[in-house]
C-alpha atoms as a PDB file:
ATOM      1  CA  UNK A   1      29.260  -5.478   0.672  1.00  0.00           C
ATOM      2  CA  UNK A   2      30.950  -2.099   0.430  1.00  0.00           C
ATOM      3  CA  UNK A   3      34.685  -4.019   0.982  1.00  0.00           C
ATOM      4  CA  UNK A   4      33.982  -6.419  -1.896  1.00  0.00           C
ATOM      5  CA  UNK A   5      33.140  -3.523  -4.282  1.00  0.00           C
ATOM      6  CA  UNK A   6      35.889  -1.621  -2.652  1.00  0.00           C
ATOM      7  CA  UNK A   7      38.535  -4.664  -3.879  1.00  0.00           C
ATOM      8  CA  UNK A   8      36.870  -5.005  -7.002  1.00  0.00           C
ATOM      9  CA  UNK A   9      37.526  -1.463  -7.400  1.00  0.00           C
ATOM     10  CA  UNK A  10      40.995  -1.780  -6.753  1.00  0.00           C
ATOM     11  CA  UNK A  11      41.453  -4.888  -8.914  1.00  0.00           C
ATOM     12  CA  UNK A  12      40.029  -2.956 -11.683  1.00  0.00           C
ATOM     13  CA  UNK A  13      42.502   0.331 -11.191  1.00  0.00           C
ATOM     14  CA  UNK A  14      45.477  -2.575 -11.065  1.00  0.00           C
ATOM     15  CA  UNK A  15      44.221  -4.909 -13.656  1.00  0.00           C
ATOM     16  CA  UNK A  16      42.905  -2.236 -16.399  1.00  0.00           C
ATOM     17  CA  UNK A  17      46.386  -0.505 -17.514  1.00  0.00           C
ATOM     18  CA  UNK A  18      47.755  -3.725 -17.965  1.00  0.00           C
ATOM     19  CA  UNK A  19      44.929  -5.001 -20.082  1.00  0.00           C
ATOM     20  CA  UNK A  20      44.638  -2.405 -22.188  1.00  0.00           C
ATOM     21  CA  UNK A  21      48.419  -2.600 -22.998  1.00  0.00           C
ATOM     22  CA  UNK A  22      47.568  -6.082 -24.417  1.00  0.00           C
ATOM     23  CA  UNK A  23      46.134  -4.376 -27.836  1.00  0.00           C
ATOM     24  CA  UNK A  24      48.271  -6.770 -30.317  1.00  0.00           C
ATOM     25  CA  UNK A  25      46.648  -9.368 -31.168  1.00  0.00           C
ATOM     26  CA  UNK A  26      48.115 -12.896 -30.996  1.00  0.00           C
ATOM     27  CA  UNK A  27      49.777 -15.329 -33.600  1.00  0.00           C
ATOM     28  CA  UNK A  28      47.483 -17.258 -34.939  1.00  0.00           C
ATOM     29  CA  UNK A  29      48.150 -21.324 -35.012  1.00  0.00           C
ATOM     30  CA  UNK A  30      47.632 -21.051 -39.148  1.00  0.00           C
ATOM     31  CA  UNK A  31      47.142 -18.227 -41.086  1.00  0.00           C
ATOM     32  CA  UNK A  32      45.014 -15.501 -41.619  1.00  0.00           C
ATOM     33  CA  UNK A  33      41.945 -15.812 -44.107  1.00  0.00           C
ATOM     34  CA  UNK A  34      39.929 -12.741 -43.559  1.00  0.00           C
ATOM     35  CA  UNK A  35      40.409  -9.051 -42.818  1.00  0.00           C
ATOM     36  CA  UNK A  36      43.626  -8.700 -43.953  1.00  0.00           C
ATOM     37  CA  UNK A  37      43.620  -4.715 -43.442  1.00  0.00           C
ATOM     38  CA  UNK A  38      43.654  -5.129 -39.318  1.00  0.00           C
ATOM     39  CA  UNK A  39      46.338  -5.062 -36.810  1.00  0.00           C
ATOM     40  CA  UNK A  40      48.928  -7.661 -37.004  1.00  0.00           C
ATOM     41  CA  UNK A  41      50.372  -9.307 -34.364  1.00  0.00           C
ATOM     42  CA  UNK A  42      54.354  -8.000 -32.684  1.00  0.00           C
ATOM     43  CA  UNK A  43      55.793 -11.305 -33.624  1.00  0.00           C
ATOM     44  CA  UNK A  44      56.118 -14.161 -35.714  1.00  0.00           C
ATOM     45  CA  UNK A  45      57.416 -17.274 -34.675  1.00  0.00           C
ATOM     46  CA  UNK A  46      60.921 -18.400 -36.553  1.00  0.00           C
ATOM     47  CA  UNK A  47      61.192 -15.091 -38.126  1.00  0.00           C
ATOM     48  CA  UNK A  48      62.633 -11.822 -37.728  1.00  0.00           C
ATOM     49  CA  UNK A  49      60.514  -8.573 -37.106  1.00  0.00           C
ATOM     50  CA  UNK A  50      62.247  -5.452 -38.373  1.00  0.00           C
ATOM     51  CA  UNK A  51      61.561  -1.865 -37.585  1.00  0.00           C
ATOM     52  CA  UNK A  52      62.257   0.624 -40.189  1.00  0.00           C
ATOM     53  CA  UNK A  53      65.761   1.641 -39.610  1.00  0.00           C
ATOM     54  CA  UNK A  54      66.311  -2.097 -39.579  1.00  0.00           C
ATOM     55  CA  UNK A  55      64.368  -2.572 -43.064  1.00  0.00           C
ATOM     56  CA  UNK A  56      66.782   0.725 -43.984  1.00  0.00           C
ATOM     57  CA  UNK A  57      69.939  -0.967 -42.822  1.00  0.00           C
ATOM     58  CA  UNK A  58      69.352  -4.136 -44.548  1.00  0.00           C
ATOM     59  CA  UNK A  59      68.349  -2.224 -47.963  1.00  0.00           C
ATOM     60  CA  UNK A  60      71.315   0.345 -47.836  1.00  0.00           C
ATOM     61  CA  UNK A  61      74.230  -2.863 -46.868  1.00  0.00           C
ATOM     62  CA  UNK A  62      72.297  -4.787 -49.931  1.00  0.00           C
ATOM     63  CA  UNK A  63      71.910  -7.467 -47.376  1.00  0.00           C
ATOM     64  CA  UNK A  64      68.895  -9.320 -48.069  1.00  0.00           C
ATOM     65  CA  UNK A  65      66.147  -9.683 -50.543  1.00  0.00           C
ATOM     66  CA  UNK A  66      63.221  -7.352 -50.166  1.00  0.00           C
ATOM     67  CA  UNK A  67      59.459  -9.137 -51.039  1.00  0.00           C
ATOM     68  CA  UNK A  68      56.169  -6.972 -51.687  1.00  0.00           C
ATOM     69  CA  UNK A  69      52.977  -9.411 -51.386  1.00  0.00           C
ATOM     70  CA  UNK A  70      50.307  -6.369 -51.529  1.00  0.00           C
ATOM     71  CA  UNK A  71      47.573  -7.521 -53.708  1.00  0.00           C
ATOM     72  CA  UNK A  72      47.128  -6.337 -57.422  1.00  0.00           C
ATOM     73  CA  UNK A  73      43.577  -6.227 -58.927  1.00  0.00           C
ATOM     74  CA  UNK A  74      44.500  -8.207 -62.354  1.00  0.00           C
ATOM     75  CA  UNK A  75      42.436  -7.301 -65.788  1.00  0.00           C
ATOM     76  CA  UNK A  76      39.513  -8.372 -66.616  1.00  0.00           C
ATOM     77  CA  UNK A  77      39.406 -11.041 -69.238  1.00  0.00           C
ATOM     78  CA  UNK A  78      35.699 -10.304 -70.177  1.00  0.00           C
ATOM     79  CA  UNK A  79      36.567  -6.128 -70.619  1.00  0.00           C
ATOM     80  CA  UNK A  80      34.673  -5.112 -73.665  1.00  0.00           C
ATOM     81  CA  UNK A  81      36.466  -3.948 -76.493  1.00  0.00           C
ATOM     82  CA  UNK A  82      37.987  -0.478 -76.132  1.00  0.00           C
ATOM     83  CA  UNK A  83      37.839  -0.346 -72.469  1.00  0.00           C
ATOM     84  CA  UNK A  84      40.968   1.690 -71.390  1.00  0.00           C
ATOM     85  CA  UNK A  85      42.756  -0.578 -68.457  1.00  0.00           C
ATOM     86  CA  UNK A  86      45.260   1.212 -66.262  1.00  0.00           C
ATOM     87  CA  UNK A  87      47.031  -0.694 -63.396  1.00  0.00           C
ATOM     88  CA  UNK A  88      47.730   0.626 -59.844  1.00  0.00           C
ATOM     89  CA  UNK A  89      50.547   1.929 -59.993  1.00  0.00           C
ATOM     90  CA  UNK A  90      52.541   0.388 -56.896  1.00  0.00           C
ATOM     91  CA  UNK A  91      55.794   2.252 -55.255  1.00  0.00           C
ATOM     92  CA  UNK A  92      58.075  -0.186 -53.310  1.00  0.00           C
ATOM     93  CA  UNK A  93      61.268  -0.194 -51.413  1.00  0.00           C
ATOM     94  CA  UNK A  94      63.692   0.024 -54.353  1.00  0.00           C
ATOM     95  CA  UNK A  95      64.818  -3.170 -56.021  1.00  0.00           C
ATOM     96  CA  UNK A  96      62.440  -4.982 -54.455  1.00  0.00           C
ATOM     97  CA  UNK A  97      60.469  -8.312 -56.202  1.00  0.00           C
ATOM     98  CA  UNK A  98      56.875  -8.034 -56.047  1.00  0.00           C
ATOM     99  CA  UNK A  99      54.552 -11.097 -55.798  1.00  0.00           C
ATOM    100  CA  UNK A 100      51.528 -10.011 -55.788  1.00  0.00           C
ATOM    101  CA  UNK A 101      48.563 -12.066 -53.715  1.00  0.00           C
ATOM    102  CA  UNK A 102      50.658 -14.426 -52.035  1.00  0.00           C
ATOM    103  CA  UNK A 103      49.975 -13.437 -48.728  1.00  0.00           C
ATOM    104  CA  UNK A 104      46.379 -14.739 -49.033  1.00  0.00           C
ATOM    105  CA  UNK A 105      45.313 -17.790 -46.539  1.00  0.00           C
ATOM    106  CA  UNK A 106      44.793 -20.111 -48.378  1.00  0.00           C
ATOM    107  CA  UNK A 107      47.150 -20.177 -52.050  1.00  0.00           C
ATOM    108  CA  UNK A 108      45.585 -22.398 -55.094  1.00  0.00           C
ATOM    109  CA  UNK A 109      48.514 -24.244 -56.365  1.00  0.00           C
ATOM    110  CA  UNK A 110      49.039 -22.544 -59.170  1.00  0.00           C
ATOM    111  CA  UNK A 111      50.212 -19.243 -56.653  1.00  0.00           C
ATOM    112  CA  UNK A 112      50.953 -21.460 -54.456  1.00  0.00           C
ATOM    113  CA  UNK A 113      54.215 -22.446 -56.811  1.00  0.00           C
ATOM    114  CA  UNK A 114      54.728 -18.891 -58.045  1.00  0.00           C
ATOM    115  CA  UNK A 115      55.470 -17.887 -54.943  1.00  0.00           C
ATOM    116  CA  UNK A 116      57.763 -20.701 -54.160  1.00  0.00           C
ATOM    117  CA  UNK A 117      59.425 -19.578 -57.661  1.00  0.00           C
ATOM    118  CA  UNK A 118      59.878 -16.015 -56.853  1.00  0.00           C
ATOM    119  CA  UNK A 119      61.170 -16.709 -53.491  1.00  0.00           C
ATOM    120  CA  UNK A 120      63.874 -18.776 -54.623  1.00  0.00           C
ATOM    121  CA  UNK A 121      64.763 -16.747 -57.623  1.00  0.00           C
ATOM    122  CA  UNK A 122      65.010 -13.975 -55.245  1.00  0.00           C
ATOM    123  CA  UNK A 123      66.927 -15.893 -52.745  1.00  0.00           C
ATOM    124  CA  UNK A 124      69.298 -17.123 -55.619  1.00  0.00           C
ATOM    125  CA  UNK A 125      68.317 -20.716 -54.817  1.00  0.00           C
ATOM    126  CA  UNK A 126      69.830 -20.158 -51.501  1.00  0.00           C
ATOM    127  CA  UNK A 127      67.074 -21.173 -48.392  1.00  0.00           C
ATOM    128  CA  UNK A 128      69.484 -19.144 -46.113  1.00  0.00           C
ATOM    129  CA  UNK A 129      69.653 -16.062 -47.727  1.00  0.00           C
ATOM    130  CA  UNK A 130      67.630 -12.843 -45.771  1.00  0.00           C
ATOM    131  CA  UNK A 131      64.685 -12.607 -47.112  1.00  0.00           C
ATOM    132  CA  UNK A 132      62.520  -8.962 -46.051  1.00  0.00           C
ATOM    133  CA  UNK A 133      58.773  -9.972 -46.467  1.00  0.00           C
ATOM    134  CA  UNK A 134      56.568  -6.654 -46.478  1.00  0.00           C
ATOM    135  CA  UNK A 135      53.283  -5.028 -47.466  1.00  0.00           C
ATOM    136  CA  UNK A 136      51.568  -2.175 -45.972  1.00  0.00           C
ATOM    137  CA  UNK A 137      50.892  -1.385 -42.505  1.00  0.00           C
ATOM    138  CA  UNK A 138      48.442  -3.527 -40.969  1.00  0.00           C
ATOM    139  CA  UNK A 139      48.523  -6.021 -43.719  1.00  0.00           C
ATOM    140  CA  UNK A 140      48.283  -9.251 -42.978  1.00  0.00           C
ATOM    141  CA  UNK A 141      49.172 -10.224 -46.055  1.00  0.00           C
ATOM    142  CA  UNK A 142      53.053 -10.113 -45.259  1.00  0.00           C
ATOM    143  CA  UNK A 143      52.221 -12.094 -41.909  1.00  0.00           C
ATOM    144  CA  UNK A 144      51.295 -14.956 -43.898  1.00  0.00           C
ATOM    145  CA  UNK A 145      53.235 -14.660 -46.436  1.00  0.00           C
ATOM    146  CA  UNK A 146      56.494 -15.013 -44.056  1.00  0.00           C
ATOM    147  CA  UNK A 147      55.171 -17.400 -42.422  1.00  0.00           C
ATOM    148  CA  UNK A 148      54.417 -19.850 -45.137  1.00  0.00           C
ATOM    149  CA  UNK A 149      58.675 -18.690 -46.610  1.00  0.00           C
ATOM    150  CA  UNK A 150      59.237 -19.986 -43.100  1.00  0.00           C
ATOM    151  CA  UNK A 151      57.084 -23.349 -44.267  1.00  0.00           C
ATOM    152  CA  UNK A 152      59.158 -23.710 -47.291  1.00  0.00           C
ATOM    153  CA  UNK A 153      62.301 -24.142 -45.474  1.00  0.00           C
ATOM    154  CA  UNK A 154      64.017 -20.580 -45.539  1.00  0.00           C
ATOM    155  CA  UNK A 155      65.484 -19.958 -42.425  1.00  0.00           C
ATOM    156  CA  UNK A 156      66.486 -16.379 -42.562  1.00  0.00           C
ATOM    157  CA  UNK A 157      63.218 -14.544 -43.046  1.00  0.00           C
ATOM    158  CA  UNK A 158      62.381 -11.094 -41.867  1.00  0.00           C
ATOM    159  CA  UNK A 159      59.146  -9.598 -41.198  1.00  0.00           C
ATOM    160  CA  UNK A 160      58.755  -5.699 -41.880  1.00  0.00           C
ATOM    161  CA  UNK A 161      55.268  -5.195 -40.490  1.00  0.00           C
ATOM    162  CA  UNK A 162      55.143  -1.426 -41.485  1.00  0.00           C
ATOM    163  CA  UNK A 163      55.736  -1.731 -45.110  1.00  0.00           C
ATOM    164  CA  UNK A 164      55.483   0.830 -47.479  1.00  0.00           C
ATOM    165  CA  UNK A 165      53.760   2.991 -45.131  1.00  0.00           C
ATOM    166  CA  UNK A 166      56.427   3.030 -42.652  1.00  0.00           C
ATOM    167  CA  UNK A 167      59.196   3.328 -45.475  1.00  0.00           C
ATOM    168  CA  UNK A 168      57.136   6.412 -46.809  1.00  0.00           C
ATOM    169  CA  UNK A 169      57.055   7.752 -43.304  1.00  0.00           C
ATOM    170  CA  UNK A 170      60.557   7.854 -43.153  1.00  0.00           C
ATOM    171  CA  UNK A 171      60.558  10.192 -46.459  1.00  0.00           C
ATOM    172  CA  UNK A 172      62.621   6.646 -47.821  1.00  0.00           C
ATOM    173  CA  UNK A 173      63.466   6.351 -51.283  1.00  0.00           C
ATOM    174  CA  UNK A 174      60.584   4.269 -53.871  1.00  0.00           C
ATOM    175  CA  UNK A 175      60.398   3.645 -56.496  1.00  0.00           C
ATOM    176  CA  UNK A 176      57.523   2.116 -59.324  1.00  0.00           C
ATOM    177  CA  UNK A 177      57.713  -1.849 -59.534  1.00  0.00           C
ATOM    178  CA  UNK A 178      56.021  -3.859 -61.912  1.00  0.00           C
ATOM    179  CA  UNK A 179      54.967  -6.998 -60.443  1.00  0.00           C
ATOM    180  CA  UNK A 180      56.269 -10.298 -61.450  1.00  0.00           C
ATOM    181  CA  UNK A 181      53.757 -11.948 -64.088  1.00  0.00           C
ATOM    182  CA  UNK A 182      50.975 -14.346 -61.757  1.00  0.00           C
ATOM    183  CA  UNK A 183      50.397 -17.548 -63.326  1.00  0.00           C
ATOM    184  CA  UNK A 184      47.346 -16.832 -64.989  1.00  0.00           C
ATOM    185  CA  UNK A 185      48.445 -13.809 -66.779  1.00  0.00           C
END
C-alpha cells in the first residue's frame, strides 16, 4: 500500500510541472461565442501570431494592413431628446482600420459583409496582402476575427494577440480612430 502511494507520489511531482505549463487553452474547431475577455489560445491555424516587436516591425516597414475588431457600444436609436451621447473614445496602432464587432461568433449578414468590405478595402482587393488582425489582450474577438479573414480566402493573415494593451506596454505610438460606419448606422 505504502509503494503505490509512494509512485503515485512520484507521478504527481513528475506529472504536475508539466500540467500546469499547459495553461493556454486550445483552438477551438469553430469559433468562439462566449467570454470573449478570457485567455486566448498561442496559435491559430493558417495564420501568423506576432509578438509586439513583430506587430512594431510590420507597422514601422508599412508592411501590412493593421485591423482593430474591439467592440463599440453604438447609440441608442430610442435616446430621448436632449440626451448628450459621447462615444468611447478608442486609441489604436496608428493608421489602422477599425471594424468594430466583427470578431463576434456568429456575424448576421449584414456584418458579416462589412467585414468582408473592410478587409478587402484594406487589403486593396489583394487576398495576399498582410493583414495584422488585433484587439486587446485576451480578446477573443481578434481570434475569430482572423480566423474567419483566413475563411474568406486571405492567405497572409497575422494574429497580434496582445493588442492595444501590448502596443501601450511598449510606450508605442496611438493614436484616436474613428471606426468605419457598421451597416446599421
Amino acid at each position: 500500500m505504502r509503494r503505490r502511494v509512494a509512485a503515485a507520489l512520484v507521478a504527481a511531482i513528475l506529472v504536475g510541472p508539466a500540467l500546469a505549463q499547459q495553461h493556454d487553452p486550445f483552438e477551438p474547431e469553430g469559433y468562439r461565442a462566449d467570454n470573449y475577455r478570457a485567455p486566448v489560445p498561442a496559435t491559430l491555424t493558417g495564420a501568423r501570431v506576432l509578438t509586439t516587436a513583430e506587430a512594431e516591425a510590420i507597422w514601422r516597414a508599412k508592411s501590412g494592413a493593421f485591423i482593430d475588431v474591439l467592440p463599440r457600444v453604438p447609440k441608442p436609436k430610442n435616446l430621448p431628446e436632449g440626451t448628450v451621447w459621447r462615444d468611447m473614445p478608442r486609441k489604436n496602432i496608428p493608421g489602422s482600420t477599425w471594424l468594430p464587432d466583427t470578431g463576434y461568433g456568429v456575424l448576421p449578414p449584414a456584418m458579416d459583409d462589412y467585414f468582408q468590405r473592410g478587409l478587402a478595402h484594406a487589403a486593396r482587393g489583394d487576398k495576399a496582402a498582410l493583414l495584422v488582425i488585433y484587439c486587446l489582450a485576451d480578446c477573443w474577438m481578434s481570434w475569430n476575427a482572423a480566423k474567419r479573414a483566413l475563411s474568406y480566402g486571405y492567405a497572409n493573415v497575422a494574429w497580434y494577440p496582445d493588442g492595444t494593451d501590448g502596443w501601450e506596454r511598449a510606450n508605442l505610438p496611438s493614436e484616436e480612430t474613428p471606426p468605419q460606419p457598421r451597416p446599421d448606422q
